[in-house]
PDB file of N, CA and C in Angstrom:
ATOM      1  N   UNK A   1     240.576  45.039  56.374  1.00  0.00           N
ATOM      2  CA  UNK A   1     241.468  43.966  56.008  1.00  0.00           C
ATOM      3  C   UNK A   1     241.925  43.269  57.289  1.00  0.00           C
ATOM      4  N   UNK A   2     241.944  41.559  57.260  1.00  0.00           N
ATOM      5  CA  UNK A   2     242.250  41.246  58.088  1.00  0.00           C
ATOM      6  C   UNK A   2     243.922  41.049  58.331  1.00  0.00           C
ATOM      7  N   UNK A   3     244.302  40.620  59.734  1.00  0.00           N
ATOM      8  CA  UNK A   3     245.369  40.441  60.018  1.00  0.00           C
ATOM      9  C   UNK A   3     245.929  38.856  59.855  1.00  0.00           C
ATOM     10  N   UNK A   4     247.335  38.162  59.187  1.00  0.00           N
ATOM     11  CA  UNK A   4     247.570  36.877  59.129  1.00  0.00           C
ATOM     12  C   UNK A   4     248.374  36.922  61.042  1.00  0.00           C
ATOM     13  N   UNK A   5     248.278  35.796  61.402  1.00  0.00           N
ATOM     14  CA  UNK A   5     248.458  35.849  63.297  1.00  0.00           C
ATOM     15  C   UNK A   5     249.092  34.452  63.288  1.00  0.00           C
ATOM     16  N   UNK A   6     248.959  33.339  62.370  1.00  0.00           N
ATOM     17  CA  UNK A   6     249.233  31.977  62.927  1.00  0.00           C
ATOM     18  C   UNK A   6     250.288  31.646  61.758  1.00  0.00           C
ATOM     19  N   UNK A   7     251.129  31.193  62.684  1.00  0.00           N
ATOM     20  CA  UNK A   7     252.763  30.553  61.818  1.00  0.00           C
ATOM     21  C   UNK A   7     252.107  29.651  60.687  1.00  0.00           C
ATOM     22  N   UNK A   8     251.325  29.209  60.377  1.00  0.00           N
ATOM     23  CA  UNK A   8     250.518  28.247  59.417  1.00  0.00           C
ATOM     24  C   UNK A   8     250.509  28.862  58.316  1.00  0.00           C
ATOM     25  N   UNK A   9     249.744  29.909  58.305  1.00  0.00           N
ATOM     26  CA  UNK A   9     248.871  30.968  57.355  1.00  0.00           C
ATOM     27  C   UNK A   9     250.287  31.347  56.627  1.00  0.00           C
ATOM     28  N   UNK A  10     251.393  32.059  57.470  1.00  0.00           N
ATOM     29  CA  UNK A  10     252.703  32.772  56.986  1.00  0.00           C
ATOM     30  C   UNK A  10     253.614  31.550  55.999  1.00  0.00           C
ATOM     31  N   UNK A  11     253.388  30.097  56.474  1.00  0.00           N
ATOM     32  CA  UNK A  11     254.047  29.144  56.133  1.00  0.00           C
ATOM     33  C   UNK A  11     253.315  28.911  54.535  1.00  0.00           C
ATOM     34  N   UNK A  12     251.602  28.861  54.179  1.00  0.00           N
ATOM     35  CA  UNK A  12     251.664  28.313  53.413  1.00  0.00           C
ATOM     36  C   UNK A  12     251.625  29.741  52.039  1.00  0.00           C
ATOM     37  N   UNK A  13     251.643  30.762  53.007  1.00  0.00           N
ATOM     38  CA  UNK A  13     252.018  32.221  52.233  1.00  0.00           C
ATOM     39  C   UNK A  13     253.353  31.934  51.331  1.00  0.00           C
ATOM     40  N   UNK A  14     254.486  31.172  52.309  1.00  0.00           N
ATOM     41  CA  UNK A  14     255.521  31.276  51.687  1.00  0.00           C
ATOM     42  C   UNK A  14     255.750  30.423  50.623  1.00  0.00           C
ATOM     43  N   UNK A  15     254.672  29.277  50.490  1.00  0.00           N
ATOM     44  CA  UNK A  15     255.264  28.665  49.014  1.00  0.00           C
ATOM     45  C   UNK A  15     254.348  28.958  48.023  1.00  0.00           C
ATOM     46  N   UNK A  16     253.714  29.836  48.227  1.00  0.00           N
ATOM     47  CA  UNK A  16     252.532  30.567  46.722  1.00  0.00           C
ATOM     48  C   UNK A  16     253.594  31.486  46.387  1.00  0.00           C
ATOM     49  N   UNK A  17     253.014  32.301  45.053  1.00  0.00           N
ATOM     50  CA  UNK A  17     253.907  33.137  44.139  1.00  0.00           C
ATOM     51  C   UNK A  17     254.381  34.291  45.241  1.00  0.00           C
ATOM     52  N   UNK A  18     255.454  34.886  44.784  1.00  0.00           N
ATOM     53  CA  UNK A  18     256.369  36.115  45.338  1.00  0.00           C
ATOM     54  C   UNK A  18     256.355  36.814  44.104  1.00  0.00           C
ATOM     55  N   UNK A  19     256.388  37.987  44.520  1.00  0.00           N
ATOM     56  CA  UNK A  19     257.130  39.148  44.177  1.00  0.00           C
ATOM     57  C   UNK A  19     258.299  40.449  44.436  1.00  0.00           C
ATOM     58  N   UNK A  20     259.480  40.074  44.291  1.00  0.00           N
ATOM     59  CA  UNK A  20     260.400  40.915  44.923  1.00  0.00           C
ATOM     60  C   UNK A  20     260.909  42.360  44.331  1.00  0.00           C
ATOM     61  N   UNK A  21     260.827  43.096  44.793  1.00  0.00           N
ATOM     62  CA  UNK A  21     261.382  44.776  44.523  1.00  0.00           C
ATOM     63  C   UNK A  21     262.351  45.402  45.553  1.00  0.00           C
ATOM     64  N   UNK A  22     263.198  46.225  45.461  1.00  0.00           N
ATOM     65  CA  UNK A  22     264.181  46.639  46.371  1.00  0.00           C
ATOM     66  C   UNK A  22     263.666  46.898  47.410  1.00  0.00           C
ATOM     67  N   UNK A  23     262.620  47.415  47.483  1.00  0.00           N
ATOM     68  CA  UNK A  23     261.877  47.582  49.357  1.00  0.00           C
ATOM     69  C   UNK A  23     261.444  46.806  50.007  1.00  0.00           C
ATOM     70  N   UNK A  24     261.069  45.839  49.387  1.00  0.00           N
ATOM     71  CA  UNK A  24     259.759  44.788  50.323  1.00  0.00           C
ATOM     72  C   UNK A  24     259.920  43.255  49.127  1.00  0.00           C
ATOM     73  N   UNK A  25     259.806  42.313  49.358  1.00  0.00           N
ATOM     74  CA  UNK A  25     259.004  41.065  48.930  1.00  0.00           C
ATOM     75  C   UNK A  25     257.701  40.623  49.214  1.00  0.00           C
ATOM     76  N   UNK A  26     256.678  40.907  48.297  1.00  0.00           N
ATOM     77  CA  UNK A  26     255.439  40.495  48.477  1.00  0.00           C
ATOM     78  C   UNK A  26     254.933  38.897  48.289  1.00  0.00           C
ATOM     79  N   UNK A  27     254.602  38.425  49.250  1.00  0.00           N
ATOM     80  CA  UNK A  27     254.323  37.099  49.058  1.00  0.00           C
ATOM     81  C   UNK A  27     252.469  36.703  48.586  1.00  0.00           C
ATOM     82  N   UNK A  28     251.555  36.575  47.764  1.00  0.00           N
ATOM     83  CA  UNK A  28     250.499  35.878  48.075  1.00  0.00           C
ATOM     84  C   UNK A  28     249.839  34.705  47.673  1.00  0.00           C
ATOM     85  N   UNK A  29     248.746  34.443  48.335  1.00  0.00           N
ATOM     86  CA  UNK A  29     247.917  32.792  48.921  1.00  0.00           C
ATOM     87  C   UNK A  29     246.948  33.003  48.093  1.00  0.00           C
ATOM     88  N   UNK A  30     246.106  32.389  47.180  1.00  0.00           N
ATOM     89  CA  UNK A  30     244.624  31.730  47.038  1.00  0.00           C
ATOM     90  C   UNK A  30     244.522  31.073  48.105  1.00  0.00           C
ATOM     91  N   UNK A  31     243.592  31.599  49.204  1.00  0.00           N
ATOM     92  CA  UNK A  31     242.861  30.859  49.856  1.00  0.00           C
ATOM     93  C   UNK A  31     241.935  30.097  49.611  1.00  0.00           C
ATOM     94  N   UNK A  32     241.664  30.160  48.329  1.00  0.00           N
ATOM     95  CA  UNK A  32     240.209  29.308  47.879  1.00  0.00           C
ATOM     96  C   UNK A  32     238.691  29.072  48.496  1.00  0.00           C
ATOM     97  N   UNK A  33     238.648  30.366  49.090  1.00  0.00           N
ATOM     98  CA  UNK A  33     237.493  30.605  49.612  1.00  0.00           C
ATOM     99  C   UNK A  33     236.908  32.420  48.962  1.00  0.00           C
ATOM    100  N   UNK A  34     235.811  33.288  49.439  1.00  0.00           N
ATOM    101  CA  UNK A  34     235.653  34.369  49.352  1.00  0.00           C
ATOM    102  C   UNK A  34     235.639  35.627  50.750  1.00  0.00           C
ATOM    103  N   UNK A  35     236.540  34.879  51.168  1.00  0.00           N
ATOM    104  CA  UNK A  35     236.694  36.045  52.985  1.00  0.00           C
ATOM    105  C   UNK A  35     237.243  37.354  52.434  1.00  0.00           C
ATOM    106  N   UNK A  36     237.699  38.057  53.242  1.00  0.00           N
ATOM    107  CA  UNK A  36     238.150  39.112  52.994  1.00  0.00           C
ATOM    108  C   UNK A  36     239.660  39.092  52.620  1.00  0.00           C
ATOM    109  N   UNK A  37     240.275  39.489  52.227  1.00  0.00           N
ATOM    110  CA  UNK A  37     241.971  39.485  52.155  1.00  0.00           C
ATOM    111  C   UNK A  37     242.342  40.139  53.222  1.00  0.00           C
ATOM    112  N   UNK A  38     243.594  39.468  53.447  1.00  0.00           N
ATOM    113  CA  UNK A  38     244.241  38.870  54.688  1.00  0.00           C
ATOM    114  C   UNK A  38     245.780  39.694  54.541  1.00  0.00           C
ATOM    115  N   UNK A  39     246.634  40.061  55.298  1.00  0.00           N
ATOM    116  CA  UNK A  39     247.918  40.479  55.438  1.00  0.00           C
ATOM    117  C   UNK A  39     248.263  40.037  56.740  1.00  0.00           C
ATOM    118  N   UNK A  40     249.910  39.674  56.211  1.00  0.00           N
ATOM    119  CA  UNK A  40     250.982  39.648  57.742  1.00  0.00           C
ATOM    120  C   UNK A  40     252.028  40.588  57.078  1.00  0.00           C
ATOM    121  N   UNK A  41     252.733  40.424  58.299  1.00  0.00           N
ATOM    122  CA  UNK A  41     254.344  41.536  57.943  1.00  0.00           C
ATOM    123  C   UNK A  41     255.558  40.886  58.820  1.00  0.00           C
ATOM    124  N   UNK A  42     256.316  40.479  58.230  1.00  0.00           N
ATOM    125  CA  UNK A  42     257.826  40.429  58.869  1.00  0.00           C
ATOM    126  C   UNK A  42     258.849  41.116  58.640  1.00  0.00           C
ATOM    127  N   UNK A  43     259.378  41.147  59.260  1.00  0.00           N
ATOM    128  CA  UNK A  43     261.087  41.622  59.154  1.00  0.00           C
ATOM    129  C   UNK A  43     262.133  40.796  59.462  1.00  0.00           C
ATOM    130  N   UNK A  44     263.074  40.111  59.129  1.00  0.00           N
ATOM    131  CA  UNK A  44     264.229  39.725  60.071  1.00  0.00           C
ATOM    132  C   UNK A  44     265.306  39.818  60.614  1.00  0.00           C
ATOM    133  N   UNK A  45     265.848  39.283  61.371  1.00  0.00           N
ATOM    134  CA  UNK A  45     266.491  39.851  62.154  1.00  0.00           C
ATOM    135  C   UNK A  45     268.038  40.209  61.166  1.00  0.00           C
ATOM    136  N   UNK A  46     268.143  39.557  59.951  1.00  0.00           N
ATOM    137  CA  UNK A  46     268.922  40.104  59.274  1.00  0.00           C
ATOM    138  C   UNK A  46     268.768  41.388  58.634  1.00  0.00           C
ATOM    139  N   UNK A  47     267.865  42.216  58.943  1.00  0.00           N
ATOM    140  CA  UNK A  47     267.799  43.360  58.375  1.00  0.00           C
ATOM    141  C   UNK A  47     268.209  44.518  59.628  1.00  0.00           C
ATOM    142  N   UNK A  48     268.580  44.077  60.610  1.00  0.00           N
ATOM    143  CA  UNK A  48     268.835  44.723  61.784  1.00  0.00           C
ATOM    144  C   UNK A  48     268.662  44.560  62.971  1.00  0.00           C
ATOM    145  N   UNK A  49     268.597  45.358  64.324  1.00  0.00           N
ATOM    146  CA  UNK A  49     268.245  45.337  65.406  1.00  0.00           C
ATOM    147  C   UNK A  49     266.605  45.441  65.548  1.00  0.00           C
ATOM    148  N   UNK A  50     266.250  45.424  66.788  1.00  0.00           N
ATOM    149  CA  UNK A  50     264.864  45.210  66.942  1.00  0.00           C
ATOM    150  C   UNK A  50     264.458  46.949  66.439  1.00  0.00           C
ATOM    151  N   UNK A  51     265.010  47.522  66.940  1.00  0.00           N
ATOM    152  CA  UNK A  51     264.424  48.841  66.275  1.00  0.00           C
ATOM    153  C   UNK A  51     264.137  48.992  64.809  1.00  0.00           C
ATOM    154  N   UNK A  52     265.137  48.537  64.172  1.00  0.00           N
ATOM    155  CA  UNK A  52     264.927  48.764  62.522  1.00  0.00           C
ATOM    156  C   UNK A  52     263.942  47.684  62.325  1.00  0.00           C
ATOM    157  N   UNK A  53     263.698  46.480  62.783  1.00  0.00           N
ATOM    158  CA  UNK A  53     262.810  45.495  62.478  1.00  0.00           C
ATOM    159  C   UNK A  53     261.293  46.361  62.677  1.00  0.00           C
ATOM    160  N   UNK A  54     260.860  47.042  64.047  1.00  0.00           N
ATOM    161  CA  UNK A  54     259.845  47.598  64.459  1.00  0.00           C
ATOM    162  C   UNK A  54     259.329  48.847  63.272  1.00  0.00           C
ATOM    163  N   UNK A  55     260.468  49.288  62.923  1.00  0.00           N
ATOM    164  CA  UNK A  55     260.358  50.645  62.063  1.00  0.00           C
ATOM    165  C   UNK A  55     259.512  50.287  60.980  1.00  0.00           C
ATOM    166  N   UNK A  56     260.549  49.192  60.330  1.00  0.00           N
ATOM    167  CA  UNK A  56     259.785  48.978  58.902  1.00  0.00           C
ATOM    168  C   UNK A  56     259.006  48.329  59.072  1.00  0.00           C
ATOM    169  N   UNK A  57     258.371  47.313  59.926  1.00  0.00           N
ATOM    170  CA  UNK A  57     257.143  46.684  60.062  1.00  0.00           C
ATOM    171  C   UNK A  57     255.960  47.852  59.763  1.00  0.00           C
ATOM    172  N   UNK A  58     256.134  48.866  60.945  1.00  0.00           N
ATOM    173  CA  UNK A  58     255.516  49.833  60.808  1.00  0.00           C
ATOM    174  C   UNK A  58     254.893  50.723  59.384  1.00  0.00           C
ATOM    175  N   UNK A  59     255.952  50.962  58.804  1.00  0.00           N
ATOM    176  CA  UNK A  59     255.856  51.292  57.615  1.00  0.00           C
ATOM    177  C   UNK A  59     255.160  50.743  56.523  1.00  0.00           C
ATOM    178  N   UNK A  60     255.868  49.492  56.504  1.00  0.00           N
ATOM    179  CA  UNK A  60     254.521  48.313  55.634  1.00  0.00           C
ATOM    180  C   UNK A  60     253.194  48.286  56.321  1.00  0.00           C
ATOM    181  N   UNK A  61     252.893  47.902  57.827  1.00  0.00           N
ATOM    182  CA  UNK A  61     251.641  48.163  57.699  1.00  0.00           C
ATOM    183  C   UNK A  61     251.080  49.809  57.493  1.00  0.00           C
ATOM    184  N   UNK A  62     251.470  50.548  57.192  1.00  0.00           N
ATOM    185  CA  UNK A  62     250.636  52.251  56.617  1.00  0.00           C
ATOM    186  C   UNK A  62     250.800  51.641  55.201  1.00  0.00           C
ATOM    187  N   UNK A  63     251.621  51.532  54.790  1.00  0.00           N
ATOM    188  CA  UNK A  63     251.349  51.184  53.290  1.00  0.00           C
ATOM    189  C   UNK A  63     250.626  50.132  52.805  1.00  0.00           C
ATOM    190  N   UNK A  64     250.067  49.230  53.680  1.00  0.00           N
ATOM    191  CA  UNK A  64     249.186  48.543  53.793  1.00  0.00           C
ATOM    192  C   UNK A  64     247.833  49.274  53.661  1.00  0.00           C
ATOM    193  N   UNK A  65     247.761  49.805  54.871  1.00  0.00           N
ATOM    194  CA  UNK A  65     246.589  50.538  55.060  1.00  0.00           C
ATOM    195  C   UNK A  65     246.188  51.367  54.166  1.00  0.00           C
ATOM    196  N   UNK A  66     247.528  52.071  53.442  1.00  0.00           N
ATOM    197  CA  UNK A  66     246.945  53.034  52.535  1.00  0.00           C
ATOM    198  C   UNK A  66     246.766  52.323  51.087  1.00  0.00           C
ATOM    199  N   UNK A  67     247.839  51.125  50.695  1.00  0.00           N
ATOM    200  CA  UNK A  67     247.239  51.043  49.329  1.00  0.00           C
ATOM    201  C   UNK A  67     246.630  49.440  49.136  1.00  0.00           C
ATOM    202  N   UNK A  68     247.196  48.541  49.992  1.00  0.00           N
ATOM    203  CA  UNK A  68     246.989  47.378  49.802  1.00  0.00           C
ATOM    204  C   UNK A  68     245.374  47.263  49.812  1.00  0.00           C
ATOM    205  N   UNK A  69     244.434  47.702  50.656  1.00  0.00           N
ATOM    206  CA  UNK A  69     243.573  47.506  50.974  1.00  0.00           C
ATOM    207  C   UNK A  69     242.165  47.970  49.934  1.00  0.00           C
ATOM    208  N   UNK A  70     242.798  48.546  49.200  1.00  0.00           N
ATOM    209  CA  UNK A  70     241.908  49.075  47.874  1.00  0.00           C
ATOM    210  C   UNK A  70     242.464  48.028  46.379  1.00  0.00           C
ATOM    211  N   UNK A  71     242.994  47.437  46.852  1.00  0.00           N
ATOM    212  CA  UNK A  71     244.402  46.358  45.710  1.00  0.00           C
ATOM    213  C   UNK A  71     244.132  44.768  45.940  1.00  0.00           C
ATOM    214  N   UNK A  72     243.925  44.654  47.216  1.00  0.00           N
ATOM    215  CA  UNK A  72     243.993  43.211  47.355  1.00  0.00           C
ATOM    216  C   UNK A  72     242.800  42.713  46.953  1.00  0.00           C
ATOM    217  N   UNK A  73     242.824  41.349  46.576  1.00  0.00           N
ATOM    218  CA  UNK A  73     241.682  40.853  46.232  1.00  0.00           C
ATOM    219  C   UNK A  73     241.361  39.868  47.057  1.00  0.00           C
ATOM    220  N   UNK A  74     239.903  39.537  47.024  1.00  0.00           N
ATOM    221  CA  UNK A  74     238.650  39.047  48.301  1.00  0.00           C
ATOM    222  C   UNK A  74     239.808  37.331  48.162  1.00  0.00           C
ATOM    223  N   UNK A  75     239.733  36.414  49.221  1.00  0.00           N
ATOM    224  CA  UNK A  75     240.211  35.213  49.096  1.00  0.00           C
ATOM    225  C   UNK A  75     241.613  35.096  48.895  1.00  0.00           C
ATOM    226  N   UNK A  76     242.704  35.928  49.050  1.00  0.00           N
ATOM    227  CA  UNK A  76     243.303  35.865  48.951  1.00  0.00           C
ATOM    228  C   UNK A  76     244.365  36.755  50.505  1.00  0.00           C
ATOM    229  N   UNK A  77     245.727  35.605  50.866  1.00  0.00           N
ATOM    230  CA  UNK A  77     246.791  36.360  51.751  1.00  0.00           C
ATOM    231  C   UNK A  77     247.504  37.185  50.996  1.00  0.00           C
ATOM    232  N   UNK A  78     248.201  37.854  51.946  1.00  0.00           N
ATOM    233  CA  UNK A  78     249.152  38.299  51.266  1.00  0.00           C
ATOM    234  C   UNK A  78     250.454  39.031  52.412  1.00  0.00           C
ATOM    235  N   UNK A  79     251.643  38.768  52.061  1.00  0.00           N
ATOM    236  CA  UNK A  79     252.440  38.622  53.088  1.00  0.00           C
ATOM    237  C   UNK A  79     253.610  39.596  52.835  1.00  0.00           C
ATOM    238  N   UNK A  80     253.752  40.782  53.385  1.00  0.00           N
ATOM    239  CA  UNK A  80     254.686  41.638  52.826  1.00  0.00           C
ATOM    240  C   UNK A  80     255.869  41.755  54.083  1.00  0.00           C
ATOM    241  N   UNK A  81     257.195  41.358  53.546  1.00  0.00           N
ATOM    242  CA  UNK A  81     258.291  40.913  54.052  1.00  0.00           C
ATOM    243  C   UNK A  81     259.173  41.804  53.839  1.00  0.00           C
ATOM    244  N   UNK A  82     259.788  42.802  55.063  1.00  0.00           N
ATOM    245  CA  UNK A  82     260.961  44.370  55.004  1.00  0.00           C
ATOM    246  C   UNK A  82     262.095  43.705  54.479  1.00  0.00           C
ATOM    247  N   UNK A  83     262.811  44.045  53.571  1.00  0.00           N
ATOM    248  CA  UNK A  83     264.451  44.277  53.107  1.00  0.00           C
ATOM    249  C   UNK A  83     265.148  44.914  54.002  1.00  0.00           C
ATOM    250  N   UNK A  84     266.220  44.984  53.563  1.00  0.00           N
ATOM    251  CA  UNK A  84     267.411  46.010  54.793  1.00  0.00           C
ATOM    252  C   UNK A  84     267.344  47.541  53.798  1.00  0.00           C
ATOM    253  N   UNK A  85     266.726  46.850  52.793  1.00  0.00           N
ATOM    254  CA  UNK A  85     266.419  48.877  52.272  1.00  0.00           C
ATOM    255  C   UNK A  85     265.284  49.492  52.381  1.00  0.00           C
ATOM    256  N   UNK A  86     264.392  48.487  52.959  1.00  0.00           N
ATOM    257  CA  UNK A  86     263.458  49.124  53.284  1.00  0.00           C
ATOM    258  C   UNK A  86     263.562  50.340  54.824  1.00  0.00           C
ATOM    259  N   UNK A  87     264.363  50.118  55.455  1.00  0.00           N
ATOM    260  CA  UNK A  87     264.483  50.978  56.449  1.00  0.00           C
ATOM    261  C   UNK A  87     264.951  53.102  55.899  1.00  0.00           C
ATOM    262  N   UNK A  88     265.607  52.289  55.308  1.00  0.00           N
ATOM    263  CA  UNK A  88     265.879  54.082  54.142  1.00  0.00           C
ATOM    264  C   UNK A  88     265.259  54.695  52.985  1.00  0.00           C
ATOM    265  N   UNK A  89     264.474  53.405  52.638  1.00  0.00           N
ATOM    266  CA  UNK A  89     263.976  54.001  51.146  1.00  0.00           C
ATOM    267  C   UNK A  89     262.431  55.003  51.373  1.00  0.00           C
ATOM    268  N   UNK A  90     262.344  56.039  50.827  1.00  0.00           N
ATOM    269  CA  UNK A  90     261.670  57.256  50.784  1.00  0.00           C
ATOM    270  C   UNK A  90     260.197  56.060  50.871  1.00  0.00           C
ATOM    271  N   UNK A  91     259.233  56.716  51.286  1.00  0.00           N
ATOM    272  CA  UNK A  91     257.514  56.323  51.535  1.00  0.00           C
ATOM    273  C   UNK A  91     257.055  56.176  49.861  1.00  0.00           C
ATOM    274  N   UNK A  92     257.313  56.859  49.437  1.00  0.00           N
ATOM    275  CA  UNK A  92     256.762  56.914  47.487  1.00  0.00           C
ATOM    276  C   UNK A  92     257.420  55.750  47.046  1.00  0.00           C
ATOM    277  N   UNK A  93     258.417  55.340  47.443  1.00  0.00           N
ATOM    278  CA  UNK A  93     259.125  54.406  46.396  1.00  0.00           C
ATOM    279  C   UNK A  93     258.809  53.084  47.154  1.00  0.00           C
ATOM    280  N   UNK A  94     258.371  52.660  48.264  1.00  0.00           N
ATOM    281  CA  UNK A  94     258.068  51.617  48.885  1.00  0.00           C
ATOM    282  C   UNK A  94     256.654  51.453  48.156  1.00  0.00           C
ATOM    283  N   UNK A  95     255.329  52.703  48.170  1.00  0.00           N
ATOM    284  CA  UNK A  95     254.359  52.897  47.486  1.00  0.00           C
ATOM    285  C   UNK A  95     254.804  52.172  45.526  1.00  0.00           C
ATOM    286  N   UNK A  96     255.681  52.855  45.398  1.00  0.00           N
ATOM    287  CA  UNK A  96     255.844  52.395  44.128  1.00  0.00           C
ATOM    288  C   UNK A  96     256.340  50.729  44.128  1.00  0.00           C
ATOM    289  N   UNK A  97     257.034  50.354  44.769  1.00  0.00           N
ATOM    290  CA  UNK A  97     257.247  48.878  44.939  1.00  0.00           C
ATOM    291  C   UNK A  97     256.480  47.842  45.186  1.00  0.00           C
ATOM    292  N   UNK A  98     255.254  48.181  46.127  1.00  0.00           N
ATOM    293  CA  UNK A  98     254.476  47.710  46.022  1.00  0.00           C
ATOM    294  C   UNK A  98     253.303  47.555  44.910  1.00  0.00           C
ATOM    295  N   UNK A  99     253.212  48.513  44.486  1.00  0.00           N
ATOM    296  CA  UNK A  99     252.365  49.006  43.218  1.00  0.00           C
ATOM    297  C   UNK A  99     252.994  47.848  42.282  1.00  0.00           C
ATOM    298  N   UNK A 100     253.959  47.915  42.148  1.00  0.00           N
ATOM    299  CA  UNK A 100     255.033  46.768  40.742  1.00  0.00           C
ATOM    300  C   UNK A 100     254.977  45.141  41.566  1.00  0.00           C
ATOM    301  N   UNK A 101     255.055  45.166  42.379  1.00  0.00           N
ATOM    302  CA  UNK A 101     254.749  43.693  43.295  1.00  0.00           C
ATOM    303  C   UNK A 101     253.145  42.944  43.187  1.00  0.00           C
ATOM    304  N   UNK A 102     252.410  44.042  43.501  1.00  0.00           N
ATOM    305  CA  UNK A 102     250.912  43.718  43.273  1.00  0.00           C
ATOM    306  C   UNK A 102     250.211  43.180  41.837  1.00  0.00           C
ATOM    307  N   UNK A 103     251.150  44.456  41.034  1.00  0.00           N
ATOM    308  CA  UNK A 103     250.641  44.575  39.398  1.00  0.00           C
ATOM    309  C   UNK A 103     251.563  42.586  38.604  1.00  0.00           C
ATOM    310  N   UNK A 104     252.713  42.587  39.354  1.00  0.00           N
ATOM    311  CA  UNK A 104     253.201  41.376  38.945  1.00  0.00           C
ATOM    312  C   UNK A 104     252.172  40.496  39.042  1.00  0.00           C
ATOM    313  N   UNK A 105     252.044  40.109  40.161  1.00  0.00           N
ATOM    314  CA  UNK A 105     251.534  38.684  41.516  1.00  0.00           C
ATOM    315  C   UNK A 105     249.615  38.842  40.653  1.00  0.00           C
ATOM    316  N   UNK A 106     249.219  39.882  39.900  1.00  0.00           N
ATOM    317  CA  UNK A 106     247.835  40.204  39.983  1.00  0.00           C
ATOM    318  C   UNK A 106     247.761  39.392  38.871  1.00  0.00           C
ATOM    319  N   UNK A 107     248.963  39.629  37.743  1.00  0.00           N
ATOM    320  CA  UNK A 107     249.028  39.519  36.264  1.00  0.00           C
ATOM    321  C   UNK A 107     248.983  37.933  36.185  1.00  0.00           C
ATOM    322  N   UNK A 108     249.952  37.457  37.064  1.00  0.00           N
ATOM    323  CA  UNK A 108     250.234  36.128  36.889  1.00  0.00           C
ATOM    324  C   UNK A 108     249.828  35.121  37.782  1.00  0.00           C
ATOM    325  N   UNK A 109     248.911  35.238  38.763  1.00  0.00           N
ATOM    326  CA  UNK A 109     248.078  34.648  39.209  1.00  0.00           C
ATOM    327  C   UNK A 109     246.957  33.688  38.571  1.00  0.00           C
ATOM    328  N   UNK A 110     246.935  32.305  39.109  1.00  0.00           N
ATOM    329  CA  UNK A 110     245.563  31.560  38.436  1.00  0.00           C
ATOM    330  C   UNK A 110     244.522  32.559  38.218  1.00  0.00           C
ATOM    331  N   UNK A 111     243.490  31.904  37.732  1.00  0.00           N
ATOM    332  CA  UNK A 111     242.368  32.301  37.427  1.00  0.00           C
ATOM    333  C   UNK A 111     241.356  32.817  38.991  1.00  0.00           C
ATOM    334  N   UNK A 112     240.295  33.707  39.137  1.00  0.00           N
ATOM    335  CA  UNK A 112     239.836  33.659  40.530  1.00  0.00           C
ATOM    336  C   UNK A 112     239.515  32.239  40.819  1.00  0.00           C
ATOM    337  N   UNK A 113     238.493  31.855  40.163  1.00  0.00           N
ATOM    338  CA  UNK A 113     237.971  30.543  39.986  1.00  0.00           C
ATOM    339  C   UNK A 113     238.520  29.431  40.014  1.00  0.00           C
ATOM    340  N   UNK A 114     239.683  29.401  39.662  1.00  0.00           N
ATOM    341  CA  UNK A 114     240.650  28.106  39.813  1.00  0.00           C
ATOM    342  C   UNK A 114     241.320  28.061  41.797  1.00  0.00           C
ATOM    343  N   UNK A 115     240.665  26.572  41.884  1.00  0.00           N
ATOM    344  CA  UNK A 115     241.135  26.780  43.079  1.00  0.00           C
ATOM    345  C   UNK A 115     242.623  25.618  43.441  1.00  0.00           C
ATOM    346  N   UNK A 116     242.891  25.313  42.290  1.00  0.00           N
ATOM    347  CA  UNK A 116     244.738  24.674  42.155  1.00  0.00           C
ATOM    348  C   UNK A 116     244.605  23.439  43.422  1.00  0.00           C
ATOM    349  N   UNK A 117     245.359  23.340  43.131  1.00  0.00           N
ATOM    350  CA  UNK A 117     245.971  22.477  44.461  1.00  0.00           C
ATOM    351  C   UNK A 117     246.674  23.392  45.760  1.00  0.00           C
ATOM    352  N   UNK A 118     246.302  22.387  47.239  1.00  0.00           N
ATOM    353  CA  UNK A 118     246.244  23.463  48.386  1.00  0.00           C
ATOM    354  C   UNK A 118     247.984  23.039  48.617  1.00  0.00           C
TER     355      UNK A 118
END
């Protein structure tokens, strides 16, 4: 899975569908192409100091690694953004949040084939 790197990619992440759960807000893109799926990760600075920002970044990307990447689908971003509870909430229940974020954003997503307006 690739990495999102350019303020562009994160920008037009942010006005496609969301999904929010107490750990994380999942954001994703139709890219309208067939590349591989794509992830970024933020935190902000309202969720703490640079340490707690670093922590949970961290965390989302393993939970990335471990579930997103068998979940995401080809042509598509996807942008997973730390809460201030994400710094405390147990590894299973971030797993489970994401699981309910994905299963939303999967359900109610255009068609693959529909490539909408950019």
């Amino acid at each position: 899975m690739e990495r999102l790197k350019r303020r562009q990619d994160f920008v037009a992440a942010a006005r496609a569908s969301y999904a929010a759960t107490p750990g994380m807000v999942v954001q994703m893109r139709a890219r309208g192409d067939d590349g591989p799926a794509r992830v970024g990760f933020t935190a902000t600075k309202r969720i703490g100091n640079a340490v707690v920002r670093n922590r949970v970044k961290r965390r989302l990307r393993e939970l990335a690694r471990l579930r997103l990447e068998s979940q995401a689908w080809r042509g598509h971003d996807y942008v997973l953004i730390g809460r201030d509870k994400s710094f405390g909430r147990s590894f299973p229940d971030l797993e489970s949040d994401l699981a309910a974020a994905l299963k939303k954003l999967h359900r109610t997503a255009p068609a693959r084939g529909d490539r909408g307006t950019p």
